[in-house]
PDB file of N, CA and C in Angstrom:
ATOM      1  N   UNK A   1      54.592  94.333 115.521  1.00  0.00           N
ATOM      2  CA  UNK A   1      55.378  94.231 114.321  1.00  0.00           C
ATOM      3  C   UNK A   1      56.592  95.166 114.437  1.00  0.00           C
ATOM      4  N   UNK A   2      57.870  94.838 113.898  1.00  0.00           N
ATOM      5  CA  UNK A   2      58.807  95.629 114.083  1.00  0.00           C
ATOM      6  C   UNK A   2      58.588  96.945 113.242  1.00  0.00           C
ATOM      7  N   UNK A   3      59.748  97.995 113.336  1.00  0.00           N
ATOM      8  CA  UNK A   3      59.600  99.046 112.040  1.00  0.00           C
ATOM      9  C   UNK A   3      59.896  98.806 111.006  1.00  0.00           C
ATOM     10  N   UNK A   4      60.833  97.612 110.573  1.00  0.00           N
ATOM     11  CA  UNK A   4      61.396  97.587 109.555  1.00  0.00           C
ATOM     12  C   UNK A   4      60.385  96.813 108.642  1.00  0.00           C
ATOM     13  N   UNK A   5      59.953  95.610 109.555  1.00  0.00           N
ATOM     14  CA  UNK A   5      58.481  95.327 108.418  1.00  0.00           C
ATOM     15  C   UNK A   5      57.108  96.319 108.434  1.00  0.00           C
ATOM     16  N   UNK A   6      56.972  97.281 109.551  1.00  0.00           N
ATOM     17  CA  UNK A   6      55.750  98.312 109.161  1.00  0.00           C
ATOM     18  C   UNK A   6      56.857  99.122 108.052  1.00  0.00           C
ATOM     19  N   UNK A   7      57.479  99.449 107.891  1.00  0.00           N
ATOM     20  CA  UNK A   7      58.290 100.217 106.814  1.00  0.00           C
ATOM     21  C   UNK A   7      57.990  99.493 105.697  1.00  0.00           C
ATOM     22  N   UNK A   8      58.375  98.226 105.546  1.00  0.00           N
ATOM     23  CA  UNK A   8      58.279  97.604 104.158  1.00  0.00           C
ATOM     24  C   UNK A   8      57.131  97.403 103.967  1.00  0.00           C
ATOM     25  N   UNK A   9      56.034  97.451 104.692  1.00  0.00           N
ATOM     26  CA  UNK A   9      54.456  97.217 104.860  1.00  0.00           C
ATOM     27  C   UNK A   9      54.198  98.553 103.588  1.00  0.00           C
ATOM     28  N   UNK A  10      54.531  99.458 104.493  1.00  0.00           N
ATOM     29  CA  UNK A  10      54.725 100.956 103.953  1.00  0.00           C
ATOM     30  C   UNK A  10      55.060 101.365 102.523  1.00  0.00           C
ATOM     31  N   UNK A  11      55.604 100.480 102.222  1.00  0.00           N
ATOM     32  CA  UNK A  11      56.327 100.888 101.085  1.00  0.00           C
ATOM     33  C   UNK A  11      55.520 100.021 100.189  1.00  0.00           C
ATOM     34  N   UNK A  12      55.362  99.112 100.555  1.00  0.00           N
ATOM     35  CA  UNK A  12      54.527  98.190  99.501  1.00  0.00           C
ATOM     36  C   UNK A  12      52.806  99.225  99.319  1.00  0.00           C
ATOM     37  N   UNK A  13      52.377  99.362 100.344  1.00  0.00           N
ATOM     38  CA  UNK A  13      51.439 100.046  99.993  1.00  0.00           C
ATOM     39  C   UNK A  13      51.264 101.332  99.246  1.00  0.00           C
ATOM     40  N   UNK A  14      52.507 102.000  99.331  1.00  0.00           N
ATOM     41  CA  UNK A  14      52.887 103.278  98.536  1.00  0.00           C
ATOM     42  C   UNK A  14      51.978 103.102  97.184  1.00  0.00           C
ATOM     43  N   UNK A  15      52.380 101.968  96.643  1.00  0.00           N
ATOM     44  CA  UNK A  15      52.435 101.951  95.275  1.00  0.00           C
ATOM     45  C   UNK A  15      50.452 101.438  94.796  1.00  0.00           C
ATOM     46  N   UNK A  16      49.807 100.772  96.341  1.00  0.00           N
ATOM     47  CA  UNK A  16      48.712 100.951  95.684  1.00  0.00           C
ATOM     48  C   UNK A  16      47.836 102.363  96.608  1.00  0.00           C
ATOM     49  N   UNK A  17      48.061 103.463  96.518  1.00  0.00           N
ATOM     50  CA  UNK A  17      47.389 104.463  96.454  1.00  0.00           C
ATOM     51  C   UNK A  17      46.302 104.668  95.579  1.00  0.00           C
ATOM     52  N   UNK A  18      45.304 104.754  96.148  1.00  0.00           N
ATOM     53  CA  UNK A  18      44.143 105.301  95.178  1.00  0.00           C
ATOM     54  C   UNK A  18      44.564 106.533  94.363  1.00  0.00           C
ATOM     55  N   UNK A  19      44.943 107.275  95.239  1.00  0.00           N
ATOM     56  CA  UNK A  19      45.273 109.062  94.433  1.00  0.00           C
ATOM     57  C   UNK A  19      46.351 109.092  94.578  1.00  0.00           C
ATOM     58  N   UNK A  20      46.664 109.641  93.272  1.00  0.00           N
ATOM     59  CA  UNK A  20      48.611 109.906  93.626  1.00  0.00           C
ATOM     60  C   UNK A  20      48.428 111.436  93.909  1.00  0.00           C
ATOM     61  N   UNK A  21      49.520 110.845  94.808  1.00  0.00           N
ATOM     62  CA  UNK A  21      50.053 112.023  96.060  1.00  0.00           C
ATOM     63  C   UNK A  21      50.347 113.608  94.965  1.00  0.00           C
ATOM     64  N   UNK A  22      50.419 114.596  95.473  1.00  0.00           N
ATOM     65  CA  UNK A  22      50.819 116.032  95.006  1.00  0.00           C
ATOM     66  C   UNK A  22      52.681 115.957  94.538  1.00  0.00           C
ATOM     67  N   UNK A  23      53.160 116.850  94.061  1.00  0.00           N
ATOM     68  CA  UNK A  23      54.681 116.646  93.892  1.00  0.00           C
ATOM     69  C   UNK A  23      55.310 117.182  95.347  1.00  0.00           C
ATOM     70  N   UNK A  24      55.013 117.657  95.487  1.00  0.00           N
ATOM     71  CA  UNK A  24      55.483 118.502  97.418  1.00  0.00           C
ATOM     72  C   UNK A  24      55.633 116.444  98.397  1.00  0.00           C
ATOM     73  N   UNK A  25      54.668 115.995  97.927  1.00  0.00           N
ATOM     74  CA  UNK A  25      54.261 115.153  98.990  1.00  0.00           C
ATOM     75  C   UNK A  25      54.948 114.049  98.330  1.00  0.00           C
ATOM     76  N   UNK A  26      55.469 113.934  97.030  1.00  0.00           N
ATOM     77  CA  UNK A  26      56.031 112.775  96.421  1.00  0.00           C
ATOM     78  C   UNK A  26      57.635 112.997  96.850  1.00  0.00           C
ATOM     79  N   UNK A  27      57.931 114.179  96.629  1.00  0.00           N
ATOM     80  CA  UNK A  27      59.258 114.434  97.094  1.00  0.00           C
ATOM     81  C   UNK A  27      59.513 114.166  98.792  1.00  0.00           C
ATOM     82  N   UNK A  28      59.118 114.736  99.179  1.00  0.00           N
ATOM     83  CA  UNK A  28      58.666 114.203 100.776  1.00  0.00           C
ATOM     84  C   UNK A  28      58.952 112.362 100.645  1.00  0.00           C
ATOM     85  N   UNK A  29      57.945 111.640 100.588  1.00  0.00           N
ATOM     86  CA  UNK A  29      58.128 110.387 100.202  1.00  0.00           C
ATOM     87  C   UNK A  29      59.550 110.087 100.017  1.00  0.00           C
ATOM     88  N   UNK A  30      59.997 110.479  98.855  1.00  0.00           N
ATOM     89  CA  UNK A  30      61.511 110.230  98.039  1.00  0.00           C
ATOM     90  C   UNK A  30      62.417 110.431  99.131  1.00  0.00           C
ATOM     91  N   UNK A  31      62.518 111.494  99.786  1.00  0.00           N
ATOM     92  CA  UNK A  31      63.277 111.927 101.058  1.00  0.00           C
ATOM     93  C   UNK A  31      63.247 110.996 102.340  1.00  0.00           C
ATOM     94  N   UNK A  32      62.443 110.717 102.488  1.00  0.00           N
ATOM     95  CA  UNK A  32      62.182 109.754 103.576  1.00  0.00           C
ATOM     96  C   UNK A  32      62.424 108.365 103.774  1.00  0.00           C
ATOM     97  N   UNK A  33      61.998 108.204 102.212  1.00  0.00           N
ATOM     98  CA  UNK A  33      62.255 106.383 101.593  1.00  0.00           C
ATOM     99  C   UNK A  33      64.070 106.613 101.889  1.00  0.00           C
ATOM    100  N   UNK A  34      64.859 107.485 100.682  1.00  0.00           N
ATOM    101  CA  UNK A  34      66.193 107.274 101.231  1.00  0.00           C
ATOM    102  C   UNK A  34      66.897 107.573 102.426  1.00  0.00           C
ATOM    103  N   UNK A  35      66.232 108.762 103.246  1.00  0.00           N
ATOM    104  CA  UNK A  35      66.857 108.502 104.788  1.00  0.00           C
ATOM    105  C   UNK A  35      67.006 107.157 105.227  1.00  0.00           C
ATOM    106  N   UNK A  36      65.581 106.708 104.983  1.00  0.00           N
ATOM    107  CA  UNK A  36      65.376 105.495 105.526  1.00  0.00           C
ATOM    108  C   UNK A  36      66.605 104.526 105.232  1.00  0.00           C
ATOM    109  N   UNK A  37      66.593 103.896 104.063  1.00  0.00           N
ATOM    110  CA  UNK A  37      67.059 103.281 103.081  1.00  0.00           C
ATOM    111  C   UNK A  37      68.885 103.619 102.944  1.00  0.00           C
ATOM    112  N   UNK A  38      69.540 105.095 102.884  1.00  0.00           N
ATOM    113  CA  UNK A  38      71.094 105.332 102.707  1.00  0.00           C
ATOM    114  C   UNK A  38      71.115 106.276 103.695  1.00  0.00           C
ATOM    115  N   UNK A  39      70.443 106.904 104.126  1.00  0.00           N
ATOM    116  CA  UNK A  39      71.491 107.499 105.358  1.00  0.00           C
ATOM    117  C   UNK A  39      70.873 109.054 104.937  1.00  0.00           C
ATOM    118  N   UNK A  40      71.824 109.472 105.488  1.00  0.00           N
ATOM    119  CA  UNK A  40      72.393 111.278 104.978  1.00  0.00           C
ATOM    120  C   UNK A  40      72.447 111.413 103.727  1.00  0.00           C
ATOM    121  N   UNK A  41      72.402 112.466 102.961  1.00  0.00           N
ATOM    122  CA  UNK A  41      72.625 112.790 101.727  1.00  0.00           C
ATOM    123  C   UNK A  41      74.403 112.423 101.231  1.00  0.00           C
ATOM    124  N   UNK A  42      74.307 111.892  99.872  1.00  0.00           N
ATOM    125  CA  UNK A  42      75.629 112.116  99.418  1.00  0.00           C
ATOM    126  C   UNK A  42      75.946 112.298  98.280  1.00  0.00           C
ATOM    127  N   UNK A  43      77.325 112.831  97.808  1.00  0.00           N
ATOM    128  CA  UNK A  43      77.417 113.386  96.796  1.00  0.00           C
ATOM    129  C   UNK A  43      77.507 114.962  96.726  1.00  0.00           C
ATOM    130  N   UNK A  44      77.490 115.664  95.273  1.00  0.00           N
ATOM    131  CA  UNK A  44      77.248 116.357  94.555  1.00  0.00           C
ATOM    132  C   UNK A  44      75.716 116.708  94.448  1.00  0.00           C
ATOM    133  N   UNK A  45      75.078 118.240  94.832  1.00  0.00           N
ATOM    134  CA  UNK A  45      74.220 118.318  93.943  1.00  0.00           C
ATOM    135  C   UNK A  45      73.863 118.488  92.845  1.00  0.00           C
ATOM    136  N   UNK A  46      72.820 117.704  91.720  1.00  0.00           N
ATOM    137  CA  UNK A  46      73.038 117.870  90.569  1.00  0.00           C
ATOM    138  C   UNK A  46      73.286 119.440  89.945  1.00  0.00           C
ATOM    139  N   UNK A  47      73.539 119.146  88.675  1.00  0.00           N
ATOM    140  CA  UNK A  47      73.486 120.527  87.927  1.00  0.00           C
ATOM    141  C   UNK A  47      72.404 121.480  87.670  1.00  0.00           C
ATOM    142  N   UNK A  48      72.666 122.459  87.404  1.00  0.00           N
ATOM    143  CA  UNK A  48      71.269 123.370  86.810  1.00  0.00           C
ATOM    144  C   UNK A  48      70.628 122.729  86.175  1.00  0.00           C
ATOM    145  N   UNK A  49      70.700 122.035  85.124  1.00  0.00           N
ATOM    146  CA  UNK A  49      69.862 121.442  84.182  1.00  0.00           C
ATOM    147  C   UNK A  49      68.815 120.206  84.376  1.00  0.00           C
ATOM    148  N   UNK A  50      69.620 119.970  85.170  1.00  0.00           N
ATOM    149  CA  UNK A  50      68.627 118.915  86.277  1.00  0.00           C
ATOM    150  C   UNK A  50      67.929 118.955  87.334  1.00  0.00           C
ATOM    151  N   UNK A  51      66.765 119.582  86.902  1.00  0.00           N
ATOM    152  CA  UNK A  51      66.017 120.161  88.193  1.00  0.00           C
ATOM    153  C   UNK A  51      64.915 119.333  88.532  1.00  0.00           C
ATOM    154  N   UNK A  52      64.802 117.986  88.301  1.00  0.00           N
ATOM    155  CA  UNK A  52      63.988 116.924  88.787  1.00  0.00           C
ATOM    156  C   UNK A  52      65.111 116.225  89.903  1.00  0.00           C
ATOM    157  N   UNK A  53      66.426 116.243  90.027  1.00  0.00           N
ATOM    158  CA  UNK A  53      67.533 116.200  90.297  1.00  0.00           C
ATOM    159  C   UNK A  53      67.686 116.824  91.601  1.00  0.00           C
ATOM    160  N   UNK A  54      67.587 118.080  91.439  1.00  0.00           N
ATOM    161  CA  UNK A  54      68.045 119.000  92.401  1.00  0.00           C
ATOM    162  C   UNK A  54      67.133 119.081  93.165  1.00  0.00           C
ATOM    163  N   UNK A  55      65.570 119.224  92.969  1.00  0.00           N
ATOM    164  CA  UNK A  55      64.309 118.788  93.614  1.00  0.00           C
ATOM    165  C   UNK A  55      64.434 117.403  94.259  1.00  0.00           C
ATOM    166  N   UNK A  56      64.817 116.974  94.406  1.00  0.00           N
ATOM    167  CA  UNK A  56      65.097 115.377  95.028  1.00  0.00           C
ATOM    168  C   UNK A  56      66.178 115.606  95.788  1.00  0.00           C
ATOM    169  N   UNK A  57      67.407 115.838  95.874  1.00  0.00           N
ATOM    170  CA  UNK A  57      68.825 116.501  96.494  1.00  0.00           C
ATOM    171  C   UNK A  57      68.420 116.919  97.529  1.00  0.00           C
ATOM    172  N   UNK A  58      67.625 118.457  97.432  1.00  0.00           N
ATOM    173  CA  UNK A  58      67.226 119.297  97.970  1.00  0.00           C
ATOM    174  C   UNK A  58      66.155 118.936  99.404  1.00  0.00           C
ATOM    175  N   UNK A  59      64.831 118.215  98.904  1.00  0.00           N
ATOM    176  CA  UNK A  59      64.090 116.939  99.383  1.00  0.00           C
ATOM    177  C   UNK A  59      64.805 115.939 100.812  1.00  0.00           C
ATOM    178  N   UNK A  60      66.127 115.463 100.096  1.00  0.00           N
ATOM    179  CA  UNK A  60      66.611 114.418 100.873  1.00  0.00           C
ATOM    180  C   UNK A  60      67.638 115.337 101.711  1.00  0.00           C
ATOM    181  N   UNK A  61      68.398 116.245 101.500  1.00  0.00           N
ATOM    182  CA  UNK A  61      69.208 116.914 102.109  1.00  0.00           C
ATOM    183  C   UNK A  61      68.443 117.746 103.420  1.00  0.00           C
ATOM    184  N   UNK A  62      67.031 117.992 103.168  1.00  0.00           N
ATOM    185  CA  UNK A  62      66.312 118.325 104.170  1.00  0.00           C
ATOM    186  C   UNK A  62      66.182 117.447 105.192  1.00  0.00           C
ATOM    187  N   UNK A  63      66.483 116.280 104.839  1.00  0.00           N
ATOM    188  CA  UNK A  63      65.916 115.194 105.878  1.00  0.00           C
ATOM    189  C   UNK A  63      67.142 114.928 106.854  1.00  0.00           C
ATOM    190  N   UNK A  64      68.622 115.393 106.321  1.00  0.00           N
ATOM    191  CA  UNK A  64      69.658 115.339 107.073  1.00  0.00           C
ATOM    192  C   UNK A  64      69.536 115.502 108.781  1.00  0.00           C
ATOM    193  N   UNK A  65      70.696 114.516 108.727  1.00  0.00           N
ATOM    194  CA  UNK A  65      70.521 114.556 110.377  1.00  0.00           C
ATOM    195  C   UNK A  65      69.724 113.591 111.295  1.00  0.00           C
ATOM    196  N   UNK A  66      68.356 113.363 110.333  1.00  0.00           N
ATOM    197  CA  UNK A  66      67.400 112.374 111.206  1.00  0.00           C
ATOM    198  C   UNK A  66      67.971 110.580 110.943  1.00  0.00           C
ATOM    199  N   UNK A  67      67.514 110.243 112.118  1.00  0.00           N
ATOM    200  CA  UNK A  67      68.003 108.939 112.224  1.00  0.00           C
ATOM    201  C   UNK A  67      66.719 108.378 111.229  1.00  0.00           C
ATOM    202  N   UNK A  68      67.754 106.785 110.536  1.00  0.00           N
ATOM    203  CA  UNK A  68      66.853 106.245 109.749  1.00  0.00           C
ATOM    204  C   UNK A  68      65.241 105.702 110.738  1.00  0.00           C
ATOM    205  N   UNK A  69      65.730 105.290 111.398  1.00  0.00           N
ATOM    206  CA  UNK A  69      64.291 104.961 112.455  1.00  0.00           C
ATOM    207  C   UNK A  69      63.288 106.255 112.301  1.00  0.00           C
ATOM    208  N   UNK A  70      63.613 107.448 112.564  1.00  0.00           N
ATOM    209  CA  UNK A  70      63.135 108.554 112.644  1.00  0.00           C
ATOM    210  C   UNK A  70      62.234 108.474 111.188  1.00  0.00           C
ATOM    211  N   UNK A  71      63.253 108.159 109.966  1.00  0.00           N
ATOM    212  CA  UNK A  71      62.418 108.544 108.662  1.00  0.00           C
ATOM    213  C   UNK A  71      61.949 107.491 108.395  1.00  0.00           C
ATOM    214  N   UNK A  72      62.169 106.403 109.065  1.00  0.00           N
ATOM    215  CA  UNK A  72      60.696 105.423 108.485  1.00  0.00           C
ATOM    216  C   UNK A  72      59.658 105.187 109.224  1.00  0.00           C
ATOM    217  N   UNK A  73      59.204 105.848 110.331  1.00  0.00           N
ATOM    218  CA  UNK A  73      58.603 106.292 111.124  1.00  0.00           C
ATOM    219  C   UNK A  73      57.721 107.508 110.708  1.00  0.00           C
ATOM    220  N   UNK A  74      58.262 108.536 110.320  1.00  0.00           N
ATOM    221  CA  UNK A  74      57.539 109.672 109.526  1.00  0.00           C
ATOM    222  C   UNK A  74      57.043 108.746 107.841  1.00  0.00           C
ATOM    223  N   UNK A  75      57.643 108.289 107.126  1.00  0.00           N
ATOM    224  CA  UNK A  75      57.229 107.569 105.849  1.00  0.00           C
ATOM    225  C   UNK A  75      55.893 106.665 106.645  1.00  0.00           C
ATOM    226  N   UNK A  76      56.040 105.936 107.600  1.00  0.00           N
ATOM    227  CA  UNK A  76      54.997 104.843 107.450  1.00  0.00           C
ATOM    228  C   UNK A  76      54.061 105.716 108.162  1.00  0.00           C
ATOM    229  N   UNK A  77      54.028 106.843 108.753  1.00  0.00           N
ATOM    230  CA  UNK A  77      52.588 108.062 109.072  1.00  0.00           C
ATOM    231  C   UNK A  77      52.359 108.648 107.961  1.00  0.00           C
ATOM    232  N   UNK A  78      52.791 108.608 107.040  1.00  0.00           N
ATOM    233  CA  UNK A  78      52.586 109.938 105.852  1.00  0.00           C
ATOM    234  C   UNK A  78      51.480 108.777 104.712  1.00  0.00           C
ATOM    235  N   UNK A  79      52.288 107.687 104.820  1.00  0.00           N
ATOM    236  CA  UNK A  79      51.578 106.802 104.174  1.00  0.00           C
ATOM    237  C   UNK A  79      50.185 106.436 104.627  1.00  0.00           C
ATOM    238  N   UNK A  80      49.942 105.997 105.681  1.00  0.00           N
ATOM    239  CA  UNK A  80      49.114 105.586 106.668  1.00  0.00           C
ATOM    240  C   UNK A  80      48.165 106.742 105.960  1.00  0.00           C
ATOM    241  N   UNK A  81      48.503 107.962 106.475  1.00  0.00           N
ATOM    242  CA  UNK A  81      47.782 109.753 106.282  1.00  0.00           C
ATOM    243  C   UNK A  81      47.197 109.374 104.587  1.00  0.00           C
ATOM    244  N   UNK A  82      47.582 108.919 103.849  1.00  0.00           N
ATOM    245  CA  UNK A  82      47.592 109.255 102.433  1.00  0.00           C
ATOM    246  C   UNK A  82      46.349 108.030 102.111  1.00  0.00           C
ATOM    247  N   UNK A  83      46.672 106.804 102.867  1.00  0.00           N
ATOM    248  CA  UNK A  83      45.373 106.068 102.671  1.00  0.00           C
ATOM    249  C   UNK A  83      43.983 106.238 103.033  1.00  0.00           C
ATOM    250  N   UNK A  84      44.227 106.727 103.696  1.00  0.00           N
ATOM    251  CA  UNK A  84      43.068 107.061 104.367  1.00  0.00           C
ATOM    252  C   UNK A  84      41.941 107.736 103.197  1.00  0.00           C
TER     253      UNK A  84
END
């Protein structure tokens, strides 16, 4: 199977998790889905006041640099890890 359908495999299964994931590990997720998905980070980070915002920014800006292959590759192990 290619990555792009184990990715979308991936993603579809996200959503039936028995246990939802920790916030460390959801953000993770979030980071990975958009490497995958847009690239590098862009933009502005949000404001102070938005710190569900900046927690996500922060998240995806970590992931900078890695090729999208790279982050849907780590997403469809993390997932895989989480079903189990």
């Amino acid at each position: 199977m290619e990555l792009q359908q184990l990715f979308e495999q991936a993603v579809a299964n996200s959503k039936n998790l028995t246990k939802k994931p920790d916030n460390d590990t959801l953000l993770k997720l979030y980071a990975l889905y958009k490497q995958s998905t847009d690239g590098d980070v862009k933009g502005d980070r949000p404001s102070f006041w938005d710190m569900v915002g900046q927690a996500k920014y922060d998240a995806w800006q970590a992931q900078k640099g890695n090729s999208k292959e790279t982050a849907m590759q780590s997403y469809i192990d993390l997932i895989t890890k989480l079903s189990q």
